[in-house]
PDB file of N, CA and C in Angstrom:
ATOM      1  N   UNK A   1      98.006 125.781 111.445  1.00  0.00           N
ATOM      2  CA  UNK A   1      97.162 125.110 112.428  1.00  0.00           C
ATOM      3  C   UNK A   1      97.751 123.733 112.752  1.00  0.00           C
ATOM      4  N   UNK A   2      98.003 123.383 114.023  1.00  0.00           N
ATOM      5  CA  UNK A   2      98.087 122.102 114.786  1.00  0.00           C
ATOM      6  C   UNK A   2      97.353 121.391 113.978  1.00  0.00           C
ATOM      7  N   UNK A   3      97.955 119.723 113.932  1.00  0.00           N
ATOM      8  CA  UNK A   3      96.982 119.121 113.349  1.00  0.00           C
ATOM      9  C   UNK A   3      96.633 118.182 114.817  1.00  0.00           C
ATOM     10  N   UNK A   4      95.075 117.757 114.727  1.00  0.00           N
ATOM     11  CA  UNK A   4      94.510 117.175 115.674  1.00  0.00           C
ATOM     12  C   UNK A   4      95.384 115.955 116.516  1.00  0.00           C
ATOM     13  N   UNK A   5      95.521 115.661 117.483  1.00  0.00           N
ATOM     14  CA  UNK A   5      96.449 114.763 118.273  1.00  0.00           C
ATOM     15  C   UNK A   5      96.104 113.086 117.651  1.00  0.00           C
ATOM     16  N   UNK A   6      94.582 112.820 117.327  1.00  0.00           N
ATOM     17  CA  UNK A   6      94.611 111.837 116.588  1.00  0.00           C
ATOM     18  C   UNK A   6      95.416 111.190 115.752  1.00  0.00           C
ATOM     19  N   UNK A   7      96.047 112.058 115.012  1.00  0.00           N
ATOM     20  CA  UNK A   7      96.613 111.748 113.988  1.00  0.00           C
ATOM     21  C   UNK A   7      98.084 110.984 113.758  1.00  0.00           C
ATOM     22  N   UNK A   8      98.482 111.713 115.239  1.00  0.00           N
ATOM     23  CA  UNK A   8      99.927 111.363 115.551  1.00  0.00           C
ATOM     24  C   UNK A   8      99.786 109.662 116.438  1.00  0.00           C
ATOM     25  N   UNK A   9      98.545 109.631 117.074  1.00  0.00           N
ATOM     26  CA  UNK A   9      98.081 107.878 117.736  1.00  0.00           C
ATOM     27  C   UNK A   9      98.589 107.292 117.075  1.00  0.00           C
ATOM     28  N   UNK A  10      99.385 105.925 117.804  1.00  0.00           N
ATOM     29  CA  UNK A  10      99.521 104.785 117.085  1.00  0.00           C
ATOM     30  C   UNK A  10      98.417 103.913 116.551  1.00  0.00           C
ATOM     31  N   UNK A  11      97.861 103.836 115.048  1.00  0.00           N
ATOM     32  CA  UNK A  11      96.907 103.147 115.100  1.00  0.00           C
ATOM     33  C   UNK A  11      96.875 101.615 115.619  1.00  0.00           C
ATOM     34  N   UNK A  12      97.903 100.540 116.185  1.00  0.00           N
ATOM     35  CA  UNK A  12      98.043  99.948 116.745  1.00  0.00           C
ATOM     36  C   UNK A  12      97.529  99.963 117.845  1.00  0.00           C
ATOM     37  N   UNK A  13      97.682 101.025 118.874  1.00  0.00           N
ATOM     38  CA  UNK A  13      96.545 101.444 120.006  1.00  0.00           C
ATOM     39  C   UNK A  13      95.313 102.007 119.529  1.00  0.00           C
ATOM     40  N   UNK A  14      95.045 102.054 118.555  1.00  0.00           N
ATOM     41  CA  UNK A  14      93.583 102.504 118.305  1.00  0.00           C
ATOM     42  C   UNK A  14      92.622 101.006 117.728  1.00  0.00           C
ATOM     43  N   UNK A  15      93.247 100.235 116.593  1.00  0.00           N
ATOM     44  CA  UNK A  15      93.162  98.594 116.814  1.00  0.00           C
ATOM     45  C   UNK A  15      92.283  98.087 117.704  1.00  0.00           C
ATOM     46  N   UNK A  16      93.355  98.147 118.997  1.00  0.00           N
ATOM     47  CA  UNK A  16      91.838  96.949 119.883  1.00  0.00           C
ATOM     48  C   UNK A  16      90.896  97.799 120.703  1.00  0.00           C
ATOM     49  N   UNK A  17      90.906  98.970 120.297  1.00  0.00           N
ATOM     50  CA  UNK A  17      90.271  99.797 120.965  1.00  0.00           C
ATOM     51  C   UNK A  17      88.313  99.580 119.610  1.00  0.00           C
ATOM     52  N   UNK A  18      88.762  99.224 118.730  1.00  0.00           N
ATOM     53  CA  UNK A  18      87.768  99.282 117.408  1.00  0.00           C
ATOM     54  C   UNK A  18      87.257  97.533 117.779  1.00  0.00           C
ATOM     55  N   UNK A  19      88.374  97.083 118.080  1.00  0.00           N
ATOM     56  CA  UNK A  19      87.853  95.284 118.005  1.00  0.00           C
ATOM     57  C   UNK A  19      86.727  95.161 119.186  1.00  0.00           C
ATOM     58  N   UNK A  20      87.508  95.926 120.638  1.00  0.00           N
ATOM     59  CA  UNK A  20      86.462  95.657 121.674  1.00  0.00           C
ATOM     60  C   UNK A  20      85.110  96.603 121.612  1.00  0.00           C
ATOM     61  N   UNK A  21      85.170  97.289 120.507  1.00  0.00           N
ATOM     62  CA  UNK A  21      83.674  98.086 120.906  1.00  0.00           C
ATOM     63  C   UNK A  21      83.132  96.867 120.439  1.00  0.00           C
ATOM     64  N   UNK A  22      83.774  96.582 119.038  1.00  0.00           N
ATOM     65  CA  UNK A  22      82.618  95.349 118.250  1.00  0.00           C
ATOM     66  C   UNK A  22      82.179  93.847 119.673  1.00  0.00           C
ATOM     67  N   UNK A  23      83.319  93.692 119.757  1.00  0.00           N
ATOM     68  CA  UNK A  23      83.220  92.411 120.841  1.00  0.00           C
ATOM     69  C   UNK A  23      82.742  92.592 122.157  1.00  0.00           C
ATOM     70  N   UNK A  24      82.057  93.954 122.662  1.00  0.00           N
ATOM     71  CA  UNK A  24      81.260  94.101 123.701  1.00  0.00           C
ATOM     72  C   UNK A  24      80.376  93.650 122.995  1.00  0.00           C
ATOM     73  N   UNK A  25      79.955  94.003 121.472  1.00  0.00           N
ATOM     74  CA  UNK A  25      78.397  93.364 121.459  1.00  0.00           C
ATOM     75  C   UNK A  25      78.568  92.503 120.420  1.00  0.00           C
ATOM     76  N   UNK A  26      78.772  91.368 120.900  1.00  0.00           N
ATOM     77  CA  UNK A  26      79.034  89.743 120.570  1.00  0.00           C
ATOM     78  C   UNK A  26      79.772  90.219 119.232  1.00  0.00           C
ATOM     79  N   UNK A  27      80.265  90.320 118.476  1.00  0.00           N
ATOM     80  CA  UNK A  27      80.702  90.996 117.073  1.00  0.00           C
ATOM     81  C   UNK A  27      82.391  90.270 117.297  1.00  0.00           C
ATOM     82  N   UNK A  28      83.255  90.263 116.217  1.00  0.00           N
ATOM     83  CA  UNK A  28      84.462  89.977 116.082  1.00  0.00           C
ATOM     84  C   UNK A  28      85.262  90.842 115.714  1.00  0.00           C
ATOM     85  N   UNK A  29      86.801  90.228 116.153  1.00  0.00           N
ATOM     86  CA  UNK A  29      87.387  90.930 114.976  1.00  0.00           C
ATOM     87  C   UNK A  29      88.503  90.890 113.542  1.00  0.00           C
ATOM     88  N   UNK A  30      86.997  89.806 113.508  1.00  0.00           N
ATOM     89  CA  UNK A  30      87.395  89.973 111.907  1.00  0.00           C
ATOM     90  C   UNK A  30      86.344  90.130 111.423  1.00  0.00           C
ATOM     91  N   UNK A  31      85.301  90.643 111.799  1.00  0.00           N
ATOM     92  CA  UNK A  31      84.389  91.183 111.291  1.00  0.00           C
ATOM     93  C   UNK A  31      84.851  92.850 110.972  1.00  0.00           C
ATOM     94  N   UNK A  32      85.762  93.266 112.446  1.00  0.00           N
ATOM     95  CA  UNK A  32      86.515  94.539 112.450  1.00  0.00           C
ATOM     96  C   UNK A  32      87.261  94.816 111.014  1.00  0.00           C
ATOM     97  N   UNK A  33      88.024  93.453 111.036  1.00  0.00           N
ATOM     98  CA  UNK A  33      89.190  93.139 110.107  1.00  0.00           C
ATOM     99  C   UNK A  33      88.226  93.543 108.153  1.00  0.00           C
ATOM    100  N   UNK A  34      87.369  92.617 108.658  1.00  0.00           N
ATOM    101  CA  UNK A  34      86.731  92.832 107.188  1.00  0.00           C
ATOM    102  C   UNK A  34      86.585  93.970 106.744  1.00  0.00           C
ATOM    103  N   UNK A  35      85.838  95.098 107.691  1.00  0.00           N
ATOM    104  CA  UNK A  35      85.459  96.793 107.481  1.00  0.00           C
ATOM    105  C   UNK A  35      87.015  97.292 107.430  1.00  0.00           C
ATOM    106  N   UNK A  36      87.721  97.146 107.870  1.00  0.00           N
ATOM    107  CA  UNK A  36      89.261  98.108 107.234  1.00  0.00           C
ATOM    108  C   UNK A  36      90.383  97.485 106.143  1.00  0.00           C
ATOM    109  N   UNK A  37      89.808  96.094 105.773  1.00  0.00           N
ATOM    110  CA  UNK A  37      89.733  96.251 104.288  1.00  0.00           C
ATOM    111  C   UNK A  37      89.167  96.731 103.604  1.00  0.00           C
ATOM    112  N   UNK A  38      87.429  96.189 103.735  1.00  0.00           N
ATOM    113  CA  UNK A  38      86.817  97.356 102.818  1.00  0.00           C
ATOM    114  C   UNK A  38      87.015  98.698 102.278  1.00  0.00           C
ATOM    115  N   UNK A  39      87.598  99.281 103.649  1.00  0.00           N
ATOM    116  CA  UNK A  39      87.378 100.575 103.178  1.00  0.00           C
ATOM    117  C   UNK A  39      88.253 101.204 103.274  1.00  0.00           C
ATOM    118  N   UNK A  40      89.582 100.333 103.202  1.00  0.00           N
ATOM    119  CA  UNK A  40      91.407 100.759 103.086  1.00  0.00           C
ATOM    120  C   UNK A  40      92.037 100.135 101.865  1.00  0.00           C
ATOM    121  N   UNK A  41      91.669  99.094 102.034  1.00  0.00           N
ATOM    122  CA  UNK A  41      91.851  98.051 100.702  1.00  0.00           C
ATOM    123  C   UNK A  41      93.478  97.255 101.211  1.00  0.00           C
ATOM    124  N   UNK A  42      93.843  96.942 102.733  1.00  0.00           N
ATOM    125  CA  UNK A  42      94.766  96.692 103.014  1.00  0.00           C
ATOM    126  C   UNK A  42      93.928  95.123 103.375  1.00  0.00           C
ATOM    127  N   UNK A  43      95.039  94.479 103.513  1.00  0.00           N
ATOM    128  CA  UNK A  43      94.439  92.716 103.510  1.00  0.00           C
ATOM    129  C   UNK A  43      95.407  92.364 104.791  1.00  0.00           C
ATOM    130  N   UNK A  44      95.342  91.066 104.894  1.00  0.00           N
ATOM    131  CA  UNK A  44      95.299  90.435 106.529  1.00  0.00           C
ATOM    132  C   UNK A  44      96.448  90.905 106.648  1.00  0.00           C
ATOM    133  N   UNK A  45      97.727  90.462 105.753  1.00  0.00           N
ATOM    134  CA  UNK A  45      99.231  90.595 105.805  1.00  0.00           C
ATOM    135  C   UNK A  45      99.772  92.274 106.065  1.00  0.00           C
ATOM    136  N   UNK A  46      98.995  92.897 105.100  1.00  0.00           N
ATOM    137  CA  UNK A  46      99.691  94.482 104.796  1.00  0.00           C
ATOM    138  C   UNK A  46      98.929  95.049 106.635  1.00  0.00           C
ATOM    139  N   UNK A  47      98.217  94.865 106.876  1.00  0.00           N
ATOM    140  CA  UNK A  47      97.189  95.228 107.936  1.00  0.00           C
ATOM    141  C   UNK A  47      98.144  94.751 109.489  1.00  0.00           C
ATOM    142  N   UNK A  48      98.343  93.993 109.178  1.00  0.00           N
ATOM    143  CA  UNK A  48      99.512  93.057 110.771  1.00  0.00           C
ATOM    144  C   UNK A  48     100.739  94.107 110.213  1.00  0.00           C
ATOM    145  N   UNK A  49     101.214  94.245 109.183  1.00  0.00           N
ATOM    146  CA  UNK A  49     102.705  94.957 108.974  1.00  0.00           C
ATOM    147  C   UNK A  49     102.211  96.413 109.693  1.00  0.00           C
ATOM    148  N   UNK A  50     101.143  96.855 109.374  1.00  0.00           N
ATOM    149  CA  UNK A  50     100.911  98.389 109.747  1.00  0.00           C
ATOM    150  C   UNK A  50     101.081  98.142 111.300  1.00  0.00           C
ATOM    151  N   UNK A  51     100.415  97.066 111.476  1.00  0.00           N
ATOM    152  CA  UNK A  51      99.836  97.335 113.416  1.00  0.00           C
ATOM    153  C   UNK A  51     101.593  96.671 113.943  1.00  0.00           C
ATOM    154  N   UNK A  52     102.539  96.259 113.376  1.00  0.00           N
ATOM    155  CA  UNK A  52     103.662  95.858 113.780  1.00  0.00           C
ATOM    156  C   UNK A  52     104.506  96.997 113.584  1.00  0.00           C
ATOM    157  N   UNK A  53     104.452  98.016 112.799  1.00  0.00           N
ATOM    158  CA  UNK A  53     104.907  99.387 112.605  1.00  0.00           C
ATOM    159  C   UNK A  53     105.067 100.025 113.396  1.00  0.00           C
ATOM    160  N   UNK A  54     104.000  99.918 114.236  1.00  0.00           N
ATOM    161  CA  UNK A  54     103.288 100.886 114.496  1.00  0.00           C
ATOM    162  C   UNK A  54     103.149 101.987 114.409  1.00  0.00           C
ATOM    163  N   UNK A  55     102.838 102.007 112.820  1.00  0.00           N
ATOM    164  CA  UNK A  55     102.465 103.372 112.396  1.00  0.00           C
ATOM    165  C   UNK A  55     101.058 104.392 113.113  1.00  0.00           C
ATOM    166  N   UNK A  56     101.422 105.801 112.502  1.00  0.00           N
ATOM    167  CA  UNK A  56     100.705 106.723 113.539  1.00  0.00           C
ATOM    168  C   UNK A  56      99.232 106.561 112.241  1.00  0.00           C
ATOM    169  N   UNK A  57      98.167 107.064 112.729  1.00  0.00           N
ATOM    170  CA  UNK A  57      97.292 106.680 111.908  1.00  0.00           C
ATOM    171  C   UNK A  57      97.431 107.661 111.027  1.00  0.00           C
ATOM    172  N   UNK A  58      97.461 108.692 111.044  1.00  0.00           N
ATOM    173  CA  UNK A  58      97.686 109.444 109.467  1.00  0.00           C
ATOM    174  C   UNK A  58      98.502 108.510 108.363  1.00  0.00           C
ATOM    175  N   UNK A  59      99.459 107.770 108.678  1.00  0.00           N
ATOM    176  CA  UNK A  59     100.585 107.404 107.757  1.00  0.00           C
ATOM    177  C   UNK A  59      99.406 106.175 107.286  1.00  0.00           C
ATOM    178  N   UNK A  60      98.488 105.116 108.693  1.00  0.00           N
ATOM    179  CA  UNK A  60      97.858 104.076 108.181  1.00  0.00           C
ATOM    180  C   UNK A  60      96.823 104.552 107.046  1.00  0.00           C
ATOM    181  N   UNK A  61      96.705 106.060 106.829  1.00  0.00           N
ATOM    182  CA  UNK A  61      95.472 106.179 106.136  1.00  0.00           C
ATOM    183  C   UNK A  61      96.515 106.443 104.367  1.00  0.00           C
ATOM    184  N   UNK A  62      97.153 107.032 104.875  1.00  0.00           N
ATOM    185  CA  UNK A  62      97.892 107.699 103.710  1.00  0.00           C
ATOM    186  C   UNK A  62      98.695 106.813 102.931  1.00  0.00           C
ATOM    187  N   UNK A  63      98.896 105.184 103.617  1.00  0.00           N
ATOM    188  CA  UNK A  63      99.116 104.291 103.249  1.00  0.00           C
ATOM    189  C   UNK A  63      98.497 103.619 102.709  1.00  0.00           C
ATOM    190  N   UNK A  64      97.152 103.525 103.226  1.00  0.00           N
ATOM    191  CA  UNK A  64      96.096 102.129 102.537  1.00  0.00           C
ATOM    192  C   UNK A  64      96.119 102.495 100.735  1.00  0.00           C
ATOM    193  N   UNK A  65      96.424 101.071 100.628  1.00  0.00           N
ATOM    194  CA  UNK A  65      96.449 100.482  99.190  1.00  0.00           C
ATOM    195  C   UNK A  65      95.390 101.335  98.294  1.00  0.00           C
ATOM    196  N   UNK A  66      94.326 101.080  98.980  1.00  0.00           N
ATOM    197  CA  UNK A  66      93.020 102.285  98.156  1.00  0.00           C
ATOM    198  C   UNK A  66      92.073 101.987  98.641  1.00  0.00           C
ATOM    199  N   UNK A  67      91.133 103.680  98.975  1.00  0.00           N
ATOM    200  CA  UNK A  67      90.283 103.956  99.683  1.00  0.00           C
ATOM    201  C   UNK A  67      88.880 103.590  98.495  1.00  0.00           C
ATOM    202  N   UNK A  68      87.968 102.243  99.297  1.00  0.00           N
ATOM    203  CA  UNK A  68      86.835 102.289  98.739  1.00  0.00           C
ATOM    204  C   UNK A  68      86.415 103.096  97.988  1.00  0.00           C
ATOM    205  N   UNK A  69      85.925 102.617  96.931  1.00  0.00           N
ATOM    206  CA  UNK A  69      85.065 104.043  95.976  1.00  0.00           C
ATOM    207  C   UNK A  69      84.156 104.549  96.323  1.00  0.00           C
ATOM    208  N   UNK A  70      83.425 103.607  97.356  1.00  0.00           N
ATOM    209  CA  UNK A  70      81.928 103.828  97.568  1.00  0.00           C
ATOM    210  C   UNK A  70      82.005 104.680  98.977  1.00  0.00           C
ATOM    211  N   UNK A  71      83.169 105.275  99.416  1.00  0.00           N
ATOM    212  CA  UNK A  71      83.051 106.057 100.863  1.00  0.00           C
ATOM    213  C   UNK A  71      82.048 106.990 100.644  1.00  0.00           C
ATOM    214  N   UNK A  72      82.045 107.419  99.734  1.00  0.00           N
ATOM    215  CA  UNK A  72      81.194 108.837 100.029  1.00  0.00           C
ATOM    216  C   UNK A  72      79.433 108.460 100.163  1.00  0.00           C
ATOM    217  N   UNK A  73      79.130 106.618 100.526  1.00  0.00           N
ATOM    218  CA  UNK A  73      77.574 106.299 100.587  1.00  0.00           C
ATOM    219  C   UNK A  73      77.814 106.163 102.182  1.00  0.00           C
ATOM    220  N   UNK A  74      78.738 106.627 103.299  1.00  0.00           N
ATOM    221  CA  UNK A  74      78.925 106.318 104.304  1.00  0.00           C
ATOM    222  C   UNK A  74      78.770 107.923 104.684  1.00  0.00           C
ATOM    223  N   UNK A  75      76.954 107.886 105.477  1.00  0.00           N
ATOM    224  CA  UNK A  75      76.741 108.976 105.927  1.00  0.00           C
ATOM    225  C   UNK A  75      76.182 108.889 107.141  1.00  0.00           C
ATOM    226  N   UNK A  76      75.846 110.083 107.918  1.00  0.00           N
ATOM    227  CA  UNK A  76      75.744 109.822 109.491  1.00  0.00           C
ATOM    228  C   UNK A  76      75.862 110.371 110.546  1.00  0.00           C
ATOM    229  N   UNK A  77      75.765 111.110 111.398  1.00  0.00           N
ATOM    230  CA  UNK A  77      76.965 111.467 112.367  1.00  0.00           C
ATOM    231  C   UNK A  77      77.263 110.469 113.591  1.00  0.00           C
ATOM    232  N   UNK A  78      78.982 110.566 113.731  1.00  0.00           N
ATOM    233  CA  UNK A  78      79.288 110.278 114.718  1.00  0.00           C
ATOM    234  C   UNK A  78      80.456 111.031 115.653  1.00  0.00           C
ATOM    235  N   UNK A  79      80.468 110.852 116.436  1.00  0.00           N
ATOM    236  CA  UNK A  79      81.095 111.396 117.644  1.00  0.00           C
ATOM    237  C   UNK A  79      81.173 112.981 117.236  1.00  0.00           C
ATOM    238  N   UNK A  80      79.469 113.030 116.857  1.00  0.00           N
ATOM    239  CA  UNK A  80      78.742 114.416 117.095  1.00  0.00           C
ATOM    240  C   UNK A  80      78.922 115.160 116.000  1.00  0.00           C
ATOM    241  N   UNK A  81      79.601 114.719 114.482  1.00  0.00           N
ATOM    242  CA  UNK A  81      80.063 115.160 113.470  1.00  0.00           C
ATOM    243  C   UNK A  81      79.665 114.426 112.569  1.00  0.00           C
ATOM    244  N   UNK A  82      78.803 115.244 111.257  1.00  0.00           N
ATOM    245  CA  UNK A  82      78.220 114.493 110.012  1.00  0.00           C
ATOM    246  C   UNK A  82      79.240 114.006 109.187  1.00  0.00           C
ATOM    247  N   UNK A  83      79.675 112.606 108.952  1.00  0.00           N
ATOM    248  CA  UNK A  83      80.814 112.335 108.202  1.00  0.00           C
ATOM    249  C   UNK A  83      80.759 112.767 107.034  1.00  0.00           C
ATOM    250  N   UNK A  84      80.149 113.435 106.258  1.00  0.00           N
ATOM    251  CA  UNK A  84      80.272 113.687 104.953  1.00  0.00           C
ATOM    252  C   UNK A  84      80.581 115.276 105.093  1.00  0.00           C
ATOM    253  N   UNK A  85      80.462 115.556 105.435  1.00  0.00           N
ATOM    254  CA  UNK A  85      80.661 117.350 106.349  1.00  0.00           C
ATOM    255  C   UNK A  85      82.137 117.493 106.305  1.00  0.00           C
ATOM    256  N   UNK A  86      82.364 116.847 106.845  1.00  0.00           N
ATOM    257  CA  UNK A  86      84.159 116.895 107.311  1.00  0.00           C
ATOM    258  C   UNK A  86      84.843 117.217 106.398  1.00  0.00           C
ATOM    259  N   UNK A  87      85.546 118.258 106.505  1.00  0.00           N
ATOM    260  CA  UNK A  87      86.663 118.715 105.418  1.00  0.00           C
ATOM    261  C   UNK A  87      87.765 118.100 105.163  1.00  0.00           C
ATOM    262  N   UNK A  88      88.746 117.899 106.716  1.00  0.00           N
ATOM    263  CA  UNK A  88      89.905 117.287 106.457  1.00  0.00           C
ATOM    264  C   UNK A  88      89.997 116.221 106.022  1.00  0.00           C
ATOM    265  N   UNK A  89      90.565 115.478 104.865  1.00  0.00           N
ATOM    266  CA  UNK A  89      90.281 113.980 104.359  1.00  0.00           C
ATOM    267  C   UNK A  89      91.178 112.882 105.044  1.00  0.00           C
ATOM    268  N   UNK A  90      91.756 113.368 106.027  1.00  0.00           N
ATOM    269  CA  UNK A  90      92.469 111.894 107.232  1.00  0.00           C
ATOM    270  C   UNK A  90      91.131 112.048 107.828  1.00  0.00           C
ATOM    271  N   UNK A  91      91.136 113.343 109.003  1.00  0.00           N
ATOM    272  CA  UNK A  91      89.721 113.002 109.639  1.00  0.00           C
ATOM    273  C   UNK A  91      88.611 112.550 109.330  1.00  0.00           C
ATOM    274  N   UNK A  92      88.047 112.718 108.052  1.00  0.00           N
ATOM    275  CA  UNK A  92      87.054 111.942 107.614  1.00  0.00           C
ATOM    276  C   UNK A  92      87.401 110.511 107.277  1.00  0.00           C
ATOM    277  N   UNK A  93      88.277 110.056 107.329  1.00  0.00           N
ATOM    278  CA  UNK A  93      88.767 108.884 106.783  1.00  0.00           C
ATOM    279  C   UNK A  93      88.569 108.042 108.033  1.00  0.00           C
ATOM    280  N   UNK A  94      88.950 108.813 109.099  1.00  0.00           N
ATOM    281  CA  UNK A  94      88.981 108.019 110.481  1.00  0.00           C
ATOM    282  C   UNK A  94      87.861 108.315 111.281  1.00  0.00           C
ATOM    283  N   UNK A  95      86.910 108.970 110.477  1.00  0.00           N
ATOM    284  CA  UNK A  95      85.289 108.907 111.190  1.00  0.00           C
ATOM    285  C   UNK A  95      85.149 107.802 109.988  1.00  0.00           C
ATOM    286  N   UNK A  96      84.976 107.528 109.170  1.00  0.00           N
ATOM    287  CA  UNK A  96      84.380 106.424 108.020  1.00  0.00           C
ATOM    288  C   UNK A  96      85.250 105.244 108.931  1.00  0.00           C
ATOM    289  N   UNK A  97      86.246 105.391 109.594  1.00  0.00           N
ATOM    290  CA  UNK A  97      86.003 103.904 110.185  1.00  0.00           C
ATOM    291  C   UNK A  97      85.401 103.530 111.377  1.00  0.00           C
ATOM    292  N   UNK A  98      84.809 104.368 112.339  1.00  0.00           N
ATOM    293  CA  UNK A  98      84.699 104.575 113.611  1.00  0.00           C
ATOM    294  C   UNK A  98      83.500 104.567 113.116  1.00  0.00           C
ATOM    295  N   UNK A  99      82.621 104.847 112.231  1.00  0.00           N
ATOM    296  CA  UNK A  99      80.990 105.533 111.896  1.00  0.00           C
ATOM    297  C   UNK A  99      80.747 103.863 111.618  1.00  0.00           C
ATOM    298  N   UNK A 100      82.114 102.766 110.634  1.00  0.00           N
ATOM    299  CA  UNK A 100      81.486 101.339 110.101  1.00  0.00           C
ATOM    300  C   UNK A 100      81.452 100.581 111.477  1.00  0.00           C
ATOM    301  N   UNK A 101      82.450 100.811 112.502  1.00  0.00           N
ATOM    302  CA  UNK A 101      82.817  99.865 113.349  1.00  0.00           C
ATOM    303  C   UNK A 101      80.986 100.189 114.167  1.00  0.00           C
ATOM    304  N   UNK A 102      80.835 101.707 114.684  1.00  0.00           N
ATOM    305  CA  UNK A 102      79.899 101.667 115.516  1.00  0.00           C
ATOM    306  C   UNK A 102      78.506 101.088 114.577  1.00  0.00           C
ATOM    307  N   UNK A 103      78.518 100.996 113.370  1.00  0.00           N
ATOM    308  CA  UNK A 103      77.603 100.494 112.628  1.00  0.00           C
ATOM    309  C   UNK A 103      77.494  98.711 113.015  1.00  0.00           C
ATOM    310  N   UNK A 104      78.650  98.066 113.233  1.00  0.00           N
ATOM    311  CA  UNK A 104      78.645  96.851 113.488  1.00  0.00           C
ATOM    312  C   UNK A 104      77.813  96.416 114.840  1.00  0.00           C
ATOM    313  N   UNK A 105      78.490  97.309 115.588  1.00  0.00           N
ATOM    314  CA  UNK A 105      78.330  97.276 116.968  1.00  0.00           C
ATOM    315  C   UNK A 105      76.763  97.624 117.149  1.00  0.00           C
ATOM    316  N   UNK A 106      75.913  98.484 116.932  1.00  0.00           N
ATOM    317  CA  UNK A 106      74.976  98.306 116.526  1.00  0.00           C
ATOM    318  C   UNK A 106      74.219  97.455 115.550  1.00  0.00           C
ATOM    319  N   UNK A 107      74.183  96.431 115.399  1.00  0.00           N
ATOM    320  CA  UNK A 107      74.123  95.287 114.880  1.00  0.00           C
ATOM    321  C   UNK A 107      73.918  95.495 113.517  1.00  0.00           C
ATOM    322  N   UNK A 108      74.460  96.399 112.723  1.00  0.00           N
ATOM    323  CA  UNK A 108      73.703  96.543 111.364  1.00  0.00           C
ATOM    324  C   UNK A 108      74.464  95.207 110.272  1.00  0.00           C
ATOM    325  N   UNK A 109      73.599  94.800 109.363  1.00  0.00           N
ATOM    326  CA  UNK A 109      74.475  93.631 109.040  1.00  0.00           C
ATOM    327  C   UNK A 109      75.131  93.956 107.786  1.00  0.00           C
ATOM    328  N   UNK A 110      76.439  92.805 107.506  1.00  0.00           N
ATOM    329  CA  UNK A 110      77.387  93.617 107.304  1.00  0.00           C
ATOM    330  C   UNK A 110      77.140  94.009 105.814  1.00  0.00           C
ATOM    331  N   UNK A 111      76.440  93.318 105.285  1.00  0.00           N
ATOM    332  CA  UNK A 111      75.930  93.552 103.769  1.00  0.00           C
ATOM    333  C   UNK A 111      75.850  95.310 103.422  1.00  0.00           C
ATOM    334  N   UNK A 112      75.478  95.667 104.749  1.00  0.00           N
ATOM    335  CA  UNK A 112      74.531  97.211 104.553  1.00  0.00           C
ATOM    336  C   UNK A 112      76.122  97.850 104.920  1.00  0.00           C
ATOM    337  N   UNK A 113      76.354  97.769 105.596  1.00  0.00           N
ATOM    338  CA  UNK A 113      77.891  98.516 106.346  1.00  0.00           C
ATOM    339  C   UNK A 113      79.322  98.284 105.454  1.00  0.00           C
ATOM    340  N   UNK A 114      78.924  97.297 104.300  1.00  0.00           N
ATOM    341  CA  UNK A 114      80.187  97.310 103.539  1.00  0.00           C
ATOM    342  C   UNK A 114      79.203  98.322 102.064  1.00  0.00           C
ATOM    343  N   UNK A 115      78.225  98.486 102.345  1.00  0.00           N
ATOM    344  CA  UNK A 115      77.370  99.600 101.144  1.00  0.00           C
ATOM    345  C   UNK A 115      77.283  98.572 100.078  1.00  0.00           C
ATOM    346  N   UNK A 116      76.747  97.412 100.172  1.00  0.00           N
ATOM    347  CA  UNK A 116      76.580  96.397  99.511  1.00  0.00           C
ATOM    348  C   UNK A 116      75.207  96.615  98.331  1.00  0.00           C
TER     349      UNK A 116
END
């Protein structure tokens, strides 16, 4: 089986595509920045090397330093799919960031969205 076209995206183009959902609704991004540490465990420096890579996002996932312990309290659906459902573990990896970002964007605060 093909793997989904996602995967092969530069996450560099996927980047400000996550910053401006947050920053349509007043939100930052480093508020962005904060949620893909959390839940990559990559920090300001390793995070600019990826988006200067421009690595494809499978490699950004398969790269991060280490995936939060607490992913599996990140439940929900988004873009019509229950994140905990999801089999493939990139794709779920890249709904757990798309599920925190739209969590921001919906103003949830960040205490609750880092599973504080």
């Amino acid at each position: 089986m093909d793997k989904p076209k996602i995967f092969s995206m530069a996450f560099s183009g996927v980047y400000p595509l996550l910053v401006k959902k947050a920053e349509k609704k007043a939100h930052t991004k480093a508020e962005v920045d904060e949620i893909i540490f959390w839940l990559t465990g990559y920090d300001a420096d390793s995070l600019q090397a990826q988006l200067e890579h421009q690595v494809d996002i499978e490699t950004f996932f398969d790269q991060a330093p280490h995936m939060n312990e607490h992913t599996s309290l990140i439940k929900g659906v988004i873009c019509g799919y229950r994140v905990e459902e999801i089999e493939d573990d990139t794709m779920r990896k890249i709904r757990y960031l798309d599920k925190l970002v739209d969590e921001l964007a919906h103003g949830k605060p960040m205490t609750k969205i880092l599973r504080g």
